[in-house]
C-alpha atoms as a PDB file:
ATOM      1  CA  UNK A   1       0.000   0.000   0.000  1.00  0.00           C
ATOM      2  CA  UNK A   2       2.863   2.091   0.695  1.00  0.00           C
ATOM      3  CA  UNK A   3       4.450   1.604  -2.913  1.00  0.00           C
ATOM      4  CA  UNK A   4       0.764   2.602  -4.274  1.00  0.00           C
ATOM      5  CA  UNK A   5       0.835   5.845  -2.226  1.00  0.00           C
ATOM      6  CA  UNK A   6       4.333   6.617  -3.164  1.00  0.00           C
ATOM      7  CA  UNK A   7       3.501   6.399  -7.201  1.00  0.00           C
ATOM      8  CA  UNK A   8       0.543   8.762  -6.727  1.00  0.00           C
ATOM      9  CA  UNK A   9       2.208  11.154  -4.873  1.00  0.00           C
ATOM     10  CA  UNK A  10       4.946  11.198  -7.464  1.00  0.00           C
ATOM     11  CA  UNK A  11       2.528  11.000 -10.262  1.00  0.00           C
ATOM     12  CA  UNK A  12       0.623  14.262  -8.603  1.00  0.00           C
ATOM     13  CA  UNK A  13       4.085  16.105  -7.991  1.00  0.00           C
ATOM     14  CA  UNK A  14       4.971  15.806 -11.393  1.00  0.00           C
ATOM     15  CA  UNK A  15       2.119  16.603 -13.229  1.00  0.00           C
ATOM     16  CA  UNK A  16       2.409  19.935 -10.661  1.00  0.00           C
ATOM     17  CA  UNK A  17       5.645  20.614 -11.723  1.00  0.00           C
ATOM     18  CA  UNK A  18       4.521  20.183 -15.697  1.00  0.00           C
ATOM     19  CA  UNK A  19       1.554  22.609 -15.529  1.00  0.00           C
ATOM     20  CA  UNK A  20       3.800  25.292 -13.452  1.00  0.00           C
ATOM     21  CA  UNK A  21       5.960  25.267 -16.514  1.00  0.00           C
ATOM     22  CA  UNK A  22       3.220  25.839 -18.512  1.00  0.00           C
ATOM     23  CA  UNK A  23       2.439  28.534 -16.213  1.00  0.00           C
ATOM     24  CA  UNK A  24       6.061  30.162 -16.029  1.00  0.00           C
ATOM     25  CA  UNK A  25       6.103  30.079 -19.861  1.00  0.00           C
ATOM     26  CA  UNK A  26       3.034  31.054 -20.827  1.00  0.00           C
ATOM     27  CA  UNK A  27       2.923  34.362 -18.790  1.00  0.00           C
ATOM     28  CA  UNK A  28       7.017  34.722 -18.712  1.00  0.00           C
ATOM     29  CA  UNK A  29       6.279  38.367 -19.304  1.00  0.00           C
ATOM     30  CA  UNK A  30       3.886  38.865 -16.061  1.00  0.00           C
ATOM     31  CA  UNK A  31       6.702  37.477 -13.529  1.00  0.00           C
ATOM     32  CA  UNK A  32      10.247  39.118 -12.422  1.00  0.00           C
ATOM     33  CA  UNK A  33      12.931  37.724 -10.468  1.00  0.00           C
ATOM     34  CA  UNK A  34      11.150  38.598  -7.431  1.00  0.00           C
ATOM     35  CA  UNK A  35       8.328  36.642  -7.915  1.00  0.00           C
ATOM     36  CA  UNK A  36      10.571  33.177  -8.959  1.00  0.00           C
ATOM     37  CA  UNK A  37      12.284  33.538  -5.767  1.00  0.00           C
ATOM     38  CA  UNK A  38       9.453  33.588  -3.606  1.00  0.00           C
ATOM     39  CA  UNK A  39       7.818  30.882  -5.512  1.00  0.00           C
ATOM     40  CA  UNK A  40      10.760  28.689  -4.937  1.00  0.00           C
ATOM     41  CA  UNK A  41      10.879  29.354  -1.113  1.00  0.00           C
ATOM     42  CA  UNK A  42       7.282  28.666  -0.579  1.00  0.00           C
ATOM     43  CA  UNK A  43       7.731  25.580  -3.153  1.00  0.00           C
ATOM     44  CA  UNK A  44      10.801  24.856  -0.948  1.00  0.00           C
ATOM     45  CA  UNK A  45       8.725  25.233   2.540  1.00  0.00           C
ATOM     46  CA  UNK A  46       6.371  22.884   1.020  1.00  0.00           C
ATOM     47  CA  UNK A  47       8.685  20.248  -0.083  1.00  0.00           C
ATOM     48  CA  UNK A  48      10.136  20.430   3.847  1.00  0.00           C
ATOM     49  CA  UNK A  49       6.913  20.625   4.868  1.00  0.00           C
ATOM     50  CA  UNK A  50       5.923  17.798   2.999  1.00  0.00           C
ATOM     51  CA  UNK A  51       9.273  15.264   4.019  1.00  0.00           C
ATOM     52  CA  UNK A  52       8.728  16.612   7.857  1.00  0.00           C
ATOM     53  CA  UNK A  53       5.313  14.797   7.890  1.00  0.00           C
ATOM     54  CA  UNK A  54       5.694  12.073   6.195  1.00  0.00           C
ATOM     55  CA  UNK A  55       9.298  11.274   8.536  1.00  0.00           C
ATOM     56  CA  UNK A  56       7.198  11.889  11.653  1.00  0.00           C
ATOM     57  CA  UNK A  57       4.666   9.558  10.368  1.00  0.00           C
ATOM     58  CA  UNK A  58       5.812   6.799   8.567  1.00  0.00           C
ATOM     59  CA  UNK A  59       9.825   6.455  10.174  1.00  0.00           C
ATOM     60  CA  UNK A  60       9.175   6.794  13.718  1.00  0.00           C
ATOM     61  CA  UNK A  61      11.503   4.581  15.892  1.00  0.00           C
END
């Protein structure tokens, strides 16, 4: 069950990371520096977010 989980979540995070590409190109005009950097700290906060949990939850010893 594990293994299933694991495939979604990567099939989820990728298809994510696809349509913000999409995003980022299609409207490469609308963003600045500014706004890439703050989209990579909150994607960054997420991602620890994310690996916090799922350590707390599924590797506790």
């Amino acid at each position: 069950m594990k293994r299933y989980r694991a495939a979604t979540l990567l099939i989820v995070m990728v298809l994510a990371l696809g349509v913000l590409a999409l995003m980022i190109t299609s409207a490469a005009d609308k963003f600045d520096s500014h706004s890439l950097i703050a989209l990579g700290v909150v994607l960054a906060a997420a991602a620890a977010g994310g690996i916090g949990f799922s350590w707390k939850r599924y590797y506790r010893r």
